[in-house]
C-alpha atoms as a PDB file:
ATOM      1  CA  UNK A   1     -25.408 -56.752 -84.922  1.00  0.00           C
ATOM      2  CA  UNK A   2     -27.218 -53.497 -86.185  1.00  0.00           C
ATOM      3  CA  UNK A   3     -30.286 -51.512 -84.773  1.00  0.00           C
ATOM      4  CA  UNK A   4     -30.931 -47.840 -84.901  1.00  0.00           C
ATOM      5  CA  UNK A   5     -30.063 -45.719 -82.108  1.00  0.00           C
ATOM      6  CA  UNK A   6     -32.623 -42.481 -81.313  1.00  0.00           C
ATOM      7  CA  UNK A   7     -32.100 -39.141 -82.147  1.00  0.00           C
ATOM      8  CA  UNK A   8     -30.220 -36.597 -81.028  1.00  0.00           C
ATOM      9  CA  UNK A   9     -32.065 -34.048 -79.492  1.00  0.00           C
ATOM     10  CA  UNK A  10     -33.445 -31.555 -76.660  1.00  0.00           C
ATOM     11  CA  UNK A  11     -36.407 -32.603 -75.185  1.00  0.00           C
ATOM     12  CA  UNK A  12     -36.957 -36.458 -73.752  1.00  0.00           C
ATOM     13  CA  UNK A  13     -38.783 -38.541 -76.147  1.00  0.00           C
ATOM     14  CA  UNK A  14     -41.828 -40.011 -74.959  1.00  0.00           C
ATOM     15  CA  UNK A  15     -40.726 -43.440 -73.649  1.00  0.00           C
ATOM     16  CA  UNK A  16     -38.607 -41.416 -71.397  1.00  0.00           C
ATOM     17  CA  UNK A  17     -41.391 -39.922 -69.968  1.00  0.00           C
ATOM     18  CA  UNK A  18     -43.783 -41.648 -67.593  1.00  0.00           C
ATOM     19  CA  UNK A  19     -46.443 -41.119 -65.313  1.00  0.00           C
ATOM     20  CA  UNK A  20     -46.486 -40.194 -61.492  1.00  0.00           C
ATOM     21  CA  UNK A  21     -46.725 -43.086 -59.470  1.00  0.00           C
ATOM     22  CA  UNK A  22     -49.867 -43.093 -57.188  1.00  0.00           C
ATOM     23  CA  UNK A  23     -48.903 -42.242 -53.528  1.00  0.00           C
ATOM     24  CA  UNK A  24     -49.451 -46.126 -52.576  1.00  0.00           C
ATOM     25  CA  UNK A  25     -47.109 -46.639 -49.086  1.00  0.00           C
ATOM     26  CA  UNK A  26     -44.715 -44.032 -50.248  1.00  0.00           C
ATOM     27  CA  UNK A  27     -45.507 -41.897 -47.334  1.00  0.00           C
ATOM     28  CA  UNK A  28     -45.274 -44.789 -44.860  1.00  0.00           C
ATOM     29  CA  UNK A  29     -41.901 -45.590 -46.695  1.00  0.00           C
ATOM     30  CA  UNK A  30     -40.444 -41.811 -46.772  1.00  0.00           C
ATOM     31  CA  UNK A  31     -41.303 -41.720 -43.040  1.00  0.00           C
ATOM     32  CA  UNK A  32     -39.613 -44.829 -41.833  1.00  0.00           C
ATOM     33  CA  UNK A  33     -36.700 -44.107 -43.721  1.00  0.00           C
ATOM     34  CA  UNK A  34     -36.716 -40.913 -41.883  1.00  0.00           C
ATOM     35  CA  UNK A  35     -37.324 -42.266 -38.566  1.00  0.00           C
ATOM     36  CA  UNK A  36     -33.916 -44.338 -38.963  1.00  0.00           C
ATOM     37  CA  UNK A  37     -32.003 -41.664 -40.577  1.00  0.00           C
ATOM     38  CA  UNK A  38     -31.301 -44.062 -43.464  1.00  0.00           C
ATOM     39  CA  UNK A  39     -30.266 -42.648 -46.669  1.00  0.00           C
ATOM     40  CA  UNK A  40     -31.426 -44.607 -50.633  1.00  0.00           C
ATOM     41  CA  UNK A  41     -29.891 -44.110 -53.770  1.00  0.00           C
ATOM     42  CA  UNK A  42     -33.854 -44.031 -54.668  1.00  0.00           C
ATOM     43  CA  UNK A  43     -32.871 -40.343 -53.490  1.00  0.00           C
ATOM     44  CA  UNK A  44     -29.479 -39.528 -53.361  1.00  0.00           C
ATOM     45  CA  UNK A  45     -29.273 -40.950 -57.105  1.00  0.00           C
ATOM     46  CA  UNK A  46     -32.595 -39.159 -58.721  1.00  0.00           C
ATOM     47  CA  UNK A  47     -33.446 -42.026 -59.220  1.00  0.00           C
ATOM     48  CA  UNK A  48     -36.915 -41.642 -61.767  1.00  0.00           C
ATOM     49  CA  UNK A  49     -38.164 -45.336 -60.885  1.00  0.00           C
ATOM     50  CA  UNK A  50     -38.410 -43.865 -56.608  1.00  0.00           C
ATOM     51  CA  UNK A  51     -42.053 -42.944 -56.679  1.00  0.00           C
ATOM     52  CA  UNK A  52     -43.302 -46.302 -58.080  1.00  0.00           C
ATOM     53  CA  UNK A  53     -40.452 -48.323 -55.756  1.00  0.00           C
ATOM     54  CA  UNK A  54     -41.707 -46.300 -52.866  1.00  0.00           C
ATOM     55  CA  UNK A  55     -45.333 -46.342 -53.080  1.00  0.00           C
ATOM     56  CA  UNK A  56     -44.919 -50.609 -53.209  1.00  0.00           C
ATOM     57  CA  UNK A  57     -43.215 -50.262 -50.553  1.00  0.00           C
ATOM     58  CA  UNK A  58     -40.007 -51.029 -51.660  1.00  0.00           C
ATOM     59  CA  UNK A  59     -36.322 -48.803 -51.584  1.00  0.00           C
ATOM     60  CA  UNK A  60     -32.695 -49.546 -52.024  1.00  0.00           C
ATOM     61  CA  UNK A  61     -30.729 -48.499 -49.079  1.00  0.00           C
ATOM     62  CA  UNK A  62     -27.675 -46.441 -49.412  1.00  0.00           C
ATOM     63  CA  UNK A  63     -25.287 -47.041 -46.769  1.00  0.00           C
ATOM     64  CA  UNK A  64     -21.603 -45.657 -45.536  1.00  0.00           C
ATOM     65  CA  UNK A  65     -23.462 -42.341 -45.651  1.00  0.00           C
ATOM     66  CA  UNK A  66     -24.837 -39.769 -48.884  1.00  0.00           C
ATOM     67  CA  UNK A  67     -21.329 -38.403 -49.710  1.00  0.00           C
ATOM     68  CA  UNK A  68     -18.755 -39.653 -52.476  1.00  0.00           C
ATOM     69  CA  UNK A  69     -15.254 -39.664 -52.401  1.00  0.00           C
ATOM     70  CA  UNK A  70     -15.184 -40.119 -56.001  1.00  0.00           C
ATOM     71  CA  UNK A  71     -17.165 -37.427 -58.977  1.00  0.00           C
ATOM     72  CA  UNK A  72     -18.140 -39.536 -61.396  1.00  0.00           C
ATOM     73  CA  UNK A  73     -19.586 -37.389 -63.993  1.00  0.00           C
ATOM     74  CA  UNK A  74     -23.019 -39.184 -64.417  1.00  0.00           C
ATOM     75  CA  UNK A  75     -24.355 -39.808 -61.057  1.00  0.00           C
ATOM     76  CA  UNK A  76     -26.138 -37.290 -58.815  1.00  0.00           C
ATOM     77  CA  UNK A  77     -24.670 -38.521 -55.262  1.00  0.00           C
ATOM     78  CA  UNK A  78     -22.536 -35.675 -53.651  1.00  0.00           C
ATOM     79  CA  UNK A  79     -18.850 -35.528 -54.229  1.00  0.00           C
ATOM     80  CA  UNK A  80     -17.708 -34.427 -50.614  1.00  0.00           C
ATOM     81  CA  UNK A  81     -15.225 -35.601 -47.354  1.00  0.00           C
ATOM     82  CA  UNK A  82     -17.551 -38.408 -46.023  1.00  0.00           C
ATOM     83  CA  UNK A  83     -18.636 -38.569 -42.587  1.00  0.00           C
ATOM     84  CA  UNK A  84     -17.168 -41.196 -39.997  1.00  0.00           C
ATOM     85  CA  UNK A  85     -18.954 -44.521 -40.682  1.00  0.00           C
ATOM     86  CA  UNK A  86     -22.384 -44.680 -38.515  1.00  0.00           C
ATOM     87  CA  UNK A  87     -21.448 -48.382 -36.369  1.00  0.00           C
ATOM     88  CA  UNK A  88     -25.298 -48.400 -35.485  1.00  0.00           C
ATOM     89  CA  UNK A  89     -26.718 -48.102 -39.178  1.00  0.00           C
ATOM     90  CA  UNK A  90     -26.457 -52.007 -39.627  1.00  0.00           C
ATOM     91  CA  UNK A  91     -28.799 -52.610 -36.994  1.00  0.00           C
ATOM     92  CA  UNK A  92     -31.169 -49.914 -38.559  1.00  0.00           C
ATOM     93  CA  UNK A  93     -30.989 -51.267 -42.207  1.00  0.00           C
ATOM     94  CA  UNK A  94     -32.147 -54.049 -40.894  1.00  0.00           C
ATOM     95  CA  UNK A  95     -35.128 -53.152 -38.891  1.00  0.00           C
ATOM     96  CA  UNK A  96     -36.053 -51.245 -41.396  1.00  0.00           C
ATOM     97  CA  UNK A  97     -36.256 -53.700 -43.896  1.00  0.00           C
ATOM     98  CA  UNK A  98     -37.886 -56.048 -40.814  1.00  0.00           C
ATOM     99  CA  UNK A  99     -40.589 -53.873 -40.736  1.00  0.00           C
ATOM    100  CA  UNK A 100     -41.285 -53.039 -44.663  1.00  0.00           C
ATOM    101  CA  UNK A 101     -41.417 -56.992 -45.189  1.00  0.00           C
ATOM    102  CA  UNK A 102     -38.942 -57.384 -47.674  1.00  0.00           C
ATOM    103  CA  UNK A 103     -38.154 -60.437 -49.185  1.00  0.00           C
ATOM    104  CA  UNK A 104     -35.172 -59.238 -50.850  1.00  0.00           C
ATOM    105  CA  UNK A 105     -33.094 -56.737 -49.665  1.00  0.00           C
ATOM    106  CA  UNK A 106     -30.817 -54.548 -51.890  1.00  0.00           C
ATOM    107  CA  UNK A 107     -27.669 -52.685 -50.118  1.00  0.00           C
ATOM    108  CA  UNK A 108     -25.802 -50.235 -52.325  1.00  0.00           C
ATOM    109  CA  UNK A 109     -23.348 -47.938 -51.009  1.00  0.00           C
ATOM    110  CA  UNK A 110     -21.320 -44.827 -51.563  1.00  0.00           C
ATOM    111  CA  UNK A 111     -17.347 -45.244 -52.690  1.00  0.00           C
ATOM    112  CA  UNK A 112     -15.249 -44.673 -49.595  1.00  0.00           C
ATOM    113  CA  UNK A 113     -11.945 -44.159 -51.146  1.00  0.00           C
ATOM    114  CA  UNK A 114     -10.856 -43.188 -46.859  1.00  0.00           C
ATOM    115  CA  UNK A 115     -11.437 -46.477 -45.663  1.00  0.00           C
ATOM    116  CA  UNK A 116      -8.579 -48.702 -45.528  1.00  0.00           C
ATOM    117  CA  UNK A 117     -10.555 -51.296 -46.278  1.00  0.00           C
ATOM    118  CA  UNK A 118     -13.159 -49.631 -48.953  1.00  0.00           C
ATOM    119  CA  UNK A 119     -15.749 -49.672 -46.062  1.00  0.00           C
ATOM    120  CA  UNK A 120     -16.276 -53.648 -46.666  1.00  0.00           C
ATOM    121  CA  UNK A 121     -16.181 -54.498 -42.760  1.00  0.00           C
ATOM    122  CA  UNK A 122     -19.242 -51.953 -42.949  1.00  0.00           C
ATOM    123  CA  UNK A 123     -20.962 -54.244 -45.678  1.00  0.00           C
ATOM    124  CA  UNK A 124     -20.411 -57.428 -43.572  1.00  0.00           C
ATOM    125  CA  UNK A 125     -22.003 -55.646 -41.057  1.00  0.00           C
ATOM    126  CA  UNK A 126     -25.142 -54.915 -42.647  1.00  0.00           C
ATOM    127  CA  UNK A 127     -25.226 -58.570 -44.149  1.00  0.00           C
ATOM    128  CA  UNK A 128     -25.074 -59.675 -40.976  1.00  0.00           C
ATOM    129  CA  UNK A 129     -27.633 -57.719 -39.298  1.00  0.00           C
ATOM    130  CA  UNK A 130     -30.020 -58.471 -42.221  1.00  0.00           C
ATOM    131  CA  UNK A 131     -29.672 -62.354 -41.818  1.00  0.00           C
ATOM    132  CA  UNK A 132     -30.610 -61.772 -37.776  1.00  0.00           C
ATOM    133  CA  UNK A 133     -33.589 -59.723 -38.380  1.00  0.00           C
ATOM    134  CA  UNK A 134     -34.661 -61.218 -41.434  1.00  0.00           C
ATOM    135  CA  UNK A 135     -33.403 -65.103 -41.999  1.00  0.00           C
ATOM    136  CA  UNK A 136     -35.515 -65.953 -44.899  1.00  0.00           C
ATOM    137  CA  UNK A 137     -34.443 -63.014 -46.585  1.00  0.00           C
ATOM    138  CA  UNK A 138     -32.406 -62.891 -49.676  1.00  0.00           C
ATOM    139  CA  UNK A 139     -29.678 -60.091 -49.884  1.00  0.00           C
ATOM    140  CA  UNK A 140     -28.414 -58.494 -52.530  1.00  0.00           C
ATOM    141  CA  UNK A 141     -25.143 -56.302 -52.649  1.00  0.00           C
ATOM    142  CA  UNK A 142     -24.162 -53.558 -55.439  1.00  0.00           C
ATOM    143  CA  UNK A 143     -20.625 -52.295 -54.122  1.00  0.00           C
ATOM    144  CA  UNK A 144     -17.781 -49.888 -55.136  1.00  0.00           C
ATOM    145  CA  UNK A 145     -14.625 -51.384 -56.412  1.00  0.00           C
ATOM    146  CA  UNK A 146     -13.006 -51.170 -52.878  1.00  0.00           C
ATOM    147  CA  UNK A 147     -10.298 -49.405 -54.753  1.00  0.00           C
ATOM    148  CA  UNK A 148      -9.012 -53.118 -56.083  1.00  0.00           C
ATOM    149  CA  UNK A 149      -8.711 -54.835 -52.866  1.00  0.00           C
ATOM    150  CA  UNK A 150      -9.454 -58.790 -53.310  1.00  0.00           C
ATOM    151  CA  UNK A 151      -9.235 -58.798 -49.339  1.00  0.00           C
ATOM    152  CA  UNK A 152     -12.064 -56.288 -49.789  1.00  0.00           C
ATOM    153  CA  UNK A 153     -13.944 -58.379 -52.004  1.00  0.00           C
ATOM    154  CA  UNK A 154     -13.182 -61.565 -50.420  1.00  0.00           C
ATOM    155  CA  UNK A 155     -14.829 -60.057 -47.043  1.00  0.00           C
ATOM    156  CA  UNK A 156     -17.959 -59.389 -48.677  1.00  0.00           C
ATOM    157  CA  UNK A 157     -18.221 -62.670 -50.457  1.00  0.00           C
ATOM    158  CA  UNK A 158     -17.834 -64.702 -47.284  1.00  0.00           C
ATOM    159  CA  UNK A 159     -20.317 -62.730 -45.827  1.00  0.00           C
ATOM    160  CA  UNK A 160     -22.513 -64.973 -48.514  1.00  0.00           C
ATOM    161  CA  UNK A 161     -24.810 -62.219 -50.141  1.00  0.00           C
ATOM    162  CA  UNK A 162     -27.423 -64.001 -51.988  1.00  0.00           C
ATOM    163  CA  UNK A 163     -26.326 -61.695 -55.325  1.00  0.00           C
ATOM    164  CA  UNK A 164     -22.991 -59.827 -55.925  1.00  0.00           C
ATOM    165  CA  UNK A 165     -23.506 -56.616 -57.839  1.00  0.00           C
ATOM    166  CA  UNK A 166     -20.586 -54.062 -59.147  1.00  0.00           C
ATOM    167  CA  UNK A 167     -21.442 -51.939 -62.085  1.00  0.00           C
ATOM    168  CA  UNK A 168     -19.467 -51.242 -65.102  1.00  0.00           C
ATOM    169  CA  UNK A 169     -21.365 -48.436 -66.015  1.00  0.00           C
ATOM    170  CA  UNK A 170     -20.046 -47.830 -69.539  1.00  0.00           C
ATOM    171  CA  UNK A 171     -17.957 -48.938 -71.804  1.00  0.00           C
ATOM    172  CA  UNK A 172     -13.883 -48.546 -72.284  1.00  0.00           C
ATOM    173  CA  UNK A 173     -13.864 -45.889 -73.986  1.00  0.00           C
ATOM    174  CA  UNK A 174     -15.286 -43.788 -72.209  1.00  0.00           C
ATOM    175  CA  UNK A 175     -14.437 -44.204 -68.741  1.00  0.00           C
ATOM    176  CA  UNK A 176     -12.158 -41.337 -68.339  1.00  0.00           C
ATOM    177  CA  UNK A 177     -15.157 -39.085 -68.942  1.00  0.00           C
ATOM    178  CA  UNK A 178     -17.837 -40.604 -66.925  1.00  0.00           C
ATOM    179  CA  UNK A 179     -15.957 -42.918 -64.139  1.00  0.00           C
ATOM    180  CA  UNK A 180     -12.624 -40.411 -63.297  1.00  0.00           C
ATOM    181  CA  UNK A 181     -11.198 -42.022 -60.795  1.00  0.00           C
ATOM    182  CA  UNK A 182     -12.691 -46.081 -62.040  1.00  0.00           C
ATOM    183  CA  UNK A 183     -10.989 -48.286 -64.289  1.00  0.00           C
ATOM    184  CA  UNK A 184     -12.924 -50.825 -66.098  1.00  0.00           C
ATOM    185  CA  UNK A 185     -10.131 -53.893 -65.764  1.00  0.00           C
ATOM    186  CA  UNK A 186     -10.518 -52.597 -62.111  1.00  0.00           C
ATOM    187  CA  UNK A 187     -14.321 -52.934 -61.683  1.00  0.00           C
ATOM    188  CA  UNK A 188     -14.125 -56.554 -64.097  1.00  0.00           C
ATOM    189  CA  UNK A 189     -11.792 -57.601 -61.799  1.00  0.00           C
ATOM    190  CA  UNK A 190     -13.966 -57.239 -58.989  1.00  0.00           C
ATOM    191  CA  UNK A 191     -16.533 -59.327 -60.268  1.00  0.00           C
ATOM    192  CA  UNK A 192     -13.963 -61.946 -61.616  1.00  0.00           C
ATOM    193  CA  UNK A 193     -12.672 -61.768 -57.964  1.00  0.00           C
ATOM    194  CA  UNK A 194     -15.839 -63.101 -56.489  1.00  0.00           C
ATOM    195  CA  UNK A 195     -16.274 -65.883 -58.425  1.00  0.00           C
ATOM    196  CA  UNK A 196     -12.514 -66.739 -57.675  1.00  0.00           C
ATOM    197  CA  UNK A 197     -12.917 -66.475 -53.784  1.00  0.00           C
ATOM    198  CA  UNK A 198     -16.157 -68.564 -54.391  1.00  0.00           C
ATOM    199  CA  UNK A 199     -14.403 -71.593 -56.008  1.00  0.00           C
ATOM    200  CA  UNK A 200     -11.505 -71.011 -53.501  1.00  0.00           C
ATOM    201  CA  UNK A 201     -14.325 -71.461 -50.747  1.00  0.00           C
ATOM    202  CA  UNK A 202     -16.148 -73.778 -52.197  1.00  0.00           C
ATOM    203  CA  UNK A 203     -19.214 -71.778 -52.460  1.00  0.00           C
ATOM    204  CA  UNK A 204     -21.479 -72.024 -55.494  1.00  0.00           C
ATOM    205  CA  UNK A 205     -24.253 -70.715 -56.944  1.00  0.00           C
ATOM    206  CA  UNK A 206     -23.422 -66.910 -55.656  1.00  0.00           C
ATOM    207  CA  UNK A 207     -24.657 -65.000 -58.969  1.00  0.00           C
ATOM    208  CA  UNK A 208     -22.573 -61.994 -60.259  1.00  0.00           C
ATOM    209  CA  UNK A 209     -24.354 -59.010 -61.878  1.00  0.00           C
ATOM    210  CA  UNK A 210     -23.427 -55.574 -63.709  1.00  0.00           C
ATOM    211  CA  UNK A 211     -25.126 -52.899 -65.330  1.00  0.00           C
ATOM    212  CA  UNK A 212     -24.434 -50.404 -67.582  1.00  0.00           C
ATOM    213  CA  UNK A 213     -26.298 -46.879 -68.894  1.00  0.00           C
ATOM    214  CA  UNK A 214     -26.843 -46.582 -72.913  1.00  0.00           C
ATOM    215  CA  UNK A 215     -27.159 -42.915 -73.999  1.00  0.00           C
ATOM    216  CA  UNK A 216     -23.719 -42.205 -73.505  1.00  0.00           C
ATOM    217  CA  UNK A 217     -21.854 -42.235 -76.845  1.00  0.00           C
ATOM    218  CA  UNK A 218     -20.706 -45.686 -76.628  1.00  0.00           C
ATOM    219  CA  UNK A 219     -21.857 -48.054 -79.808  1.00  0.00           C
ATOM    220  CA  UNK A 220     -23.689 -51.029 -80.326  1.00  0.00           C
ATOM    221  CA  UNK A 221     -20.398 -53.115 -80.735  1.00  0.00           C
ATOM    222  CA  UNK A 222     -19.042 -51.710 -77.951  1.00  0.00           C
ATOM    223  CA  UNK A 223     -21.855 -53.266 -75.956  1.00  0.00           C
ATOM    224  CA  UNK A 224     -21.667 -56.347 -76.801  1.00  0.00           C
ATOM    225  CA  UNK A 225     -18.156 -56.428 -75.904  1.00  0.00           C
ATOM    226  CA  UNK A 226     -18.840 -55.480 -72.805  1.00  0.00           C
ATOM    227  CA  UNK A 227     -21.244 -58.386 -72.167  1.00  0.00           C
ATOM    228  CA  UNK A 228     -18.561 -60.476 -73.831  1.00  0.00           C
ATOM    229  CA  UNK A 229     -15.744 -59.480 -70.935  1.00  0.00           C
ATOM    230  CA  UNK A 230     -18.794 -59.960 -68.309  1.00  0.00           C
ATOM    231  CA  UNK A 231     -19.646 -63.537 -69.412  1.00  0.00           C
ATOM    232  CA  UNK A 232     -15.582 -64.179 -69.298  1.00  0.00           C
ATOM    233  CA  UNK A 233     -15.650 -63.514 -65.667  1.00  0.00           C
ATOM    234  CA  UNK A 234     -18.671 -65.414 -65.210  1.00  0.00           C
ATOM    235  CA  UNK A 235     -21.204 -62.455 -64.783  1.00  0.00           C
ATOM    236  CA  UNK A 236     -24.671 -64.331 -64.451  1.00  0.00           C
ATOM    237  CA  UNK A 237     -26.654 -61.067 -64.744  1.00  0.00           C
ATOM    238  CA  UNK A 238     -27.313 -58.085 -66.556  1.00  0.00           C
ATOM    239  CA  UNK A 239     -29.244 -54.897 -66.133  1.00  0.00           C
ATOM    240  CA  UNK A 240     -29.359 -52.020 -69.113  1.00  0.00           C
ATOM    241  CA  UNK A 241     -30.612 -48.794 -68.656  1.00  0.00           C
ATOM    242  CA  UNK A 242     -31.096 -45.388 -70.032  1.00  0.00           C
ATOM    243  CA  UNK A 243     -28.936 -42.299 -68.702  1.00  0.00           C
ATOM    244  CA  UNK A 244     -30.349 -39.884 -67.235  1.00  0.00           C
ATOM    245  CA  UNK A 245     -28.811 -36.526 -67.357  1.00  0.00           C
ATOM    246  CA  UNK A 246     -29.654 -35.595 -63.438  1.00  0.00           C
ATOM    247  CA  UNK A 247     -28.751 -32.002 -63.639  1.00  0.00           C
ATOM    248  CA  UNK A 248     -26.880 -29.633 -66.015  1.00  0.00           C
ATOM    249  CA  UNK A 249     -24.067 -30.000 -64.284  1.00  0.00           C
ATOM    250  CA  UNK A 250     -23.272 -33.602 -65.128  1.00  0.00           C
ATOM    251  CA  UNK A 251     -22.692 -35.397 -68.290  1.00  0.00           C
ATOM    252  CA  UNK A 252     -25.346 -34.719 -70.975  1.00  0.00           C
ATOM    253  CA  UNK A 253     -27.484 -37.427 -72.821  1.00  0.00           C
ATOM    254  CA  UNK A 254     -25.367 -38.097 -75.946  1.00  0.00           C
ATOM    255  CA  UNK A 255     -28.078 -40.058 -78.066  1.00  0.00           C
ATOM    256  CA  UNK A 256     -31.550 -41.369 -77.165  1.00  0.00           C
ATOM    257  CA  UNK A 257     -31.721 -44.790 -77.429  1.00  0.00           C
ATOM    258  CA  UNK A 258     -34.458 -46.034 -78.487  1.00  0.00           C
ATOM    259  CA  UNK A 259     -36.691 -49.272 -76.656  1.00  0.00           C
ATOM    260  CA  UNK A 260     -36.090 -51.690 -79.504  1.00  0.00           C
ATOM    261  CA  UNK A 261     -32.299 -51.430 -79.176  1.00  0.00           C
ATOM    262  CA  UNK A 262     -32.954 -52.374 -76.005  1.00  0.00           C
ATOM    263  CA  UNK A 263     -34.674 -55.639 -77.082  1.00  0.00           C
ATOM    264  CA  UNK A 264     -31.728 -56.243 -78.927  1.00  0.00           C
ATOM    265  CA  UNK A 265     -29.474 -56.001 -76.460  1.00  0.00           C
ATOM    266  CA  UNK A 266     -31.252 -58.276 -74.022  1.00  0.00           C
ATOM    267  CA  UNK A 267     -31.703 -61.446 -76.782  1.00  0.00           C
ATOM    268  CA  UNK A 268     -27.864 -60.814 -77.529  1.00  0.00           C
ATOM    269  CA  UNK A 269     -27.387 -61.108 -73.932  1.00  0.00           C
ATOM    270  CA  UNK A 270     -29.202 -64.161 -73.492  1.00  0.00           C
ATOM    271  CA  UNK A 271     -27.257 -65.926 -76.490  1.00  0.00           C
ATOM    272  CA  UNK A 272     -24.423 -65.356 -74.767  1.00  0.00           C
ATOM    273  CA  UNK A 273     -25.321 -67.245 -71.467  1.00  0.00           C
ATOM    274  CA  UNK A 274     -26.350 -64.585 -69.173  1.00  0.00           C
ATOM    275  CA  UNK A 275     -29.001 -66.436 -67.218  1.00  0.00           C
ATOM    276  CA  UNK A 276     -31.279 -63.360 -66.510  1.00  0.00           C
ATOM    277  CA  UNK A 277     -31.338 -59.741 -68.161  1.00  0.00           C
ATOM    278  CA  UNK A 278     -33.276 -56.754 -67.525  1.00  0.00           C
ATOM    279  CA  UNK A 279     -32.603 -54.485 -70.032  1.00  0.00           C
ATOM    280  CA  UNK A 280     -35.240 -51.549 -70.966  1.00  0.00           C
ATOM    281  CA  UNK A 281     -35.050 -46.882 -70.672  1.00  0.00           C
ATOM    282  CA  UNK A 282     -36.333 -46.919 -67.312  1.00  0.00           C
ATOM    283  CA  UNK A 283     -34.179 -49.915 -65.739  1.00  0.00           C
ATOM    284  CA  UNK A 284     -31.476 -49.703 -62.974  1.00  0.00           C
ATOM    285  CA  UNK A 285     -29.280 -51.673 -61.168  1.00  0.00           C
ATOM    286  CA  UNK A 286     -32.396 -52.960 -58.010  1.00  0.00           C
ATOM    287  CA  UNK A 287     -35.438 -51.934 -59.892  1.00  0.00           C
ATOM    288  CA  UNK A 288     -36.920 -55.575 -59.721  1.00  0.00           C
ATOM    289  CA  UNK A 289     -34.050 -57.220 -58.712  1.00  0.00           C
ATOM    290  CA  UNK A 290     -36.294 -59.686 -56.713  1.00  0.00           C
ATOM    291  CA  UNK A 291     -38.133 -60.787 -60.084  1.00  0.00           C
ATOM    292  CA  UNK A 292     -34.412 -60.564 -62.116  1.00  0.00           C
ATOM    293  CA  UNK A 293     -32.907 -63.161 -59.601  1.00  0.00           C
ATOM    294  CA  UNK A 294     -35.652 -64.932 -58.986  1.00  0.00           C
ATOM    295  CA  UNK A 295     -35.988 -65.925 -63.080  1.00  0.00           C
ATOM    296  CA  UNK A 296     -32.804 -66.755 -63.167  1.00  0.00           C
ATOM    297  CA  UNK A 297     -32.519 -69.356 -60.321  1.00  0.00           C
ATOM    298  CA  UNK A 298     -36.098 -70.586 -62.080  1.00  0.00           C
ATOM    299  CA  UNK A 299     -33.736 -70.882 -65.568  1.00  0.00           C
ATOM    300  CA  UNK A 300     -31.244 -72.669 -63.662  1.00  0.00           C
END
């Protein structure tokens, strides 16, 4: 597989660039979040999609609190000593997400290398509150690695989130640079860990999904084996995204990468089984996850 990556150089290219998003319910949004002292990655990440996601009255809560045990070198969440875990933020992720209407909620959370347990009773928390205050709802998880615990993992997954997310972020190579403190058989594992405890259950049809950033330095091949090792766990879908550089003190942009690689990336995705792919500059792990699970159950 060939295609041309972007050139190197200073400024963002212009299909990094995009337009503010008109104020829409963003206000309403900001506020409620607010209100309930709940903390997004739309925010703590910099995340450039927040303004549109927010004005359609959308977000992607953050819980476990807005500090990182862990630096990884790309992201723009604080690296600090966490706070003790809030036991009454369940019950406000879900009334918040009660009274924004969603349909399908997306939990993320902050690596809490402290917790015995990776914070994954916290998780089955919030998946629990969720399916009280909003049945109907689908939920979707994007977790840390729980610092390899399957008993981590396995909590989580019998908590039945509609979608199991854990990013790989990059590829091999270049872990030690961008995920210090990661490992990428670790994070597989995590993912081939849920479809285990799902056959052990005998639950099916729990997707699996992963992302990763282009822009880093990795290659084309290097890519593609990456989606390789994801479909040999059983990884159902795929999200592909541009890196951001978030502030001069992380991990510059290595190579602009241009939309049409993108493209590329996605049909070579599909031929290899994944049942839905999102793969574009301006995509991350939530941004549509609704539509991105929702075509893949309508693939089959």
């Amino acid at each position: 597989m060939t295609y041309a990556h972007g050139a190197q150089q200073d400024r963002l290219p212009g299909w990094l660039r995009r337009p503010l998003a008109t104020p829409g319910r963003a206000t309403t949004v900001e506020g409620l979040l607010g209100e309930l002292r709940l903390n997004t990655v739309c925010q703590s990440a910099k995340c450039p999609n927040r303004g549109e996601c927010y004005a359609s009255g959308t977000a992607t809560f953050l819980i476990m609190g807005d500090a990182c045990t862990r630096g990884c070198r790309f992201c723009a969440v604080e690296t600090r000593e966490p706070a003790p875990l809030d036991v009454d933020e369940p019950a406000r992720v879900a009334e918040a997400a009660r009274r924004m209407g969603l349909a399908h909620v997306v939990v993320t959370t902050v690596t809490r290398d402290d917790l015995e347990d990776g914070g994954a009773a916290h998780f089955v928390a919030v998946i629990d509150a969720l399916r009280t205050a909003l049945p109907e709802a689908k939920v979707e998880v994007l977790t840390s690695d729980f610092g390899g615990r399957d008993a981590s993992v396995d909590a989580v997954v019998d908590a039945s989130p509609d979608v199991f997310n854990h990013n790989l972020e990059t590829v091999p190579r270049l872990y030690a640079d961008v995920r210090p403190g990661a490992g990428y058989r670790r994070s597989l594992g995590v993912l081939g860990r849920v479809k285990e405890r799902c056959a052990q259950t005998g639950v099916a049809g729990m997707p699996t999904k992963s992302g990763l950033m282009l822009g880093l330095g990795e290659t084309p091949d290097e890519v593609v084996e990456v989606m390789r090792d994801l479909r040999d766990v059983g990884c159902n879908l795929l999200t592909l995204g541009h890196y951001l550089r978030p502030s001069p003190a992380h991990l510059p942009v290595a190579e602009f990468v241009e939309p049409a690689a993108f493209e590329e990336l996605s049909a070579e995705a599909y031929s290899l089984g994944f049942a839905g792919v999102a793969a574009a500059p301006f995509v991350r792990s939530s941004y549509h996850a609704a539509e991105l699970a929702a075509g893949a159950r309508d693939r089959g």
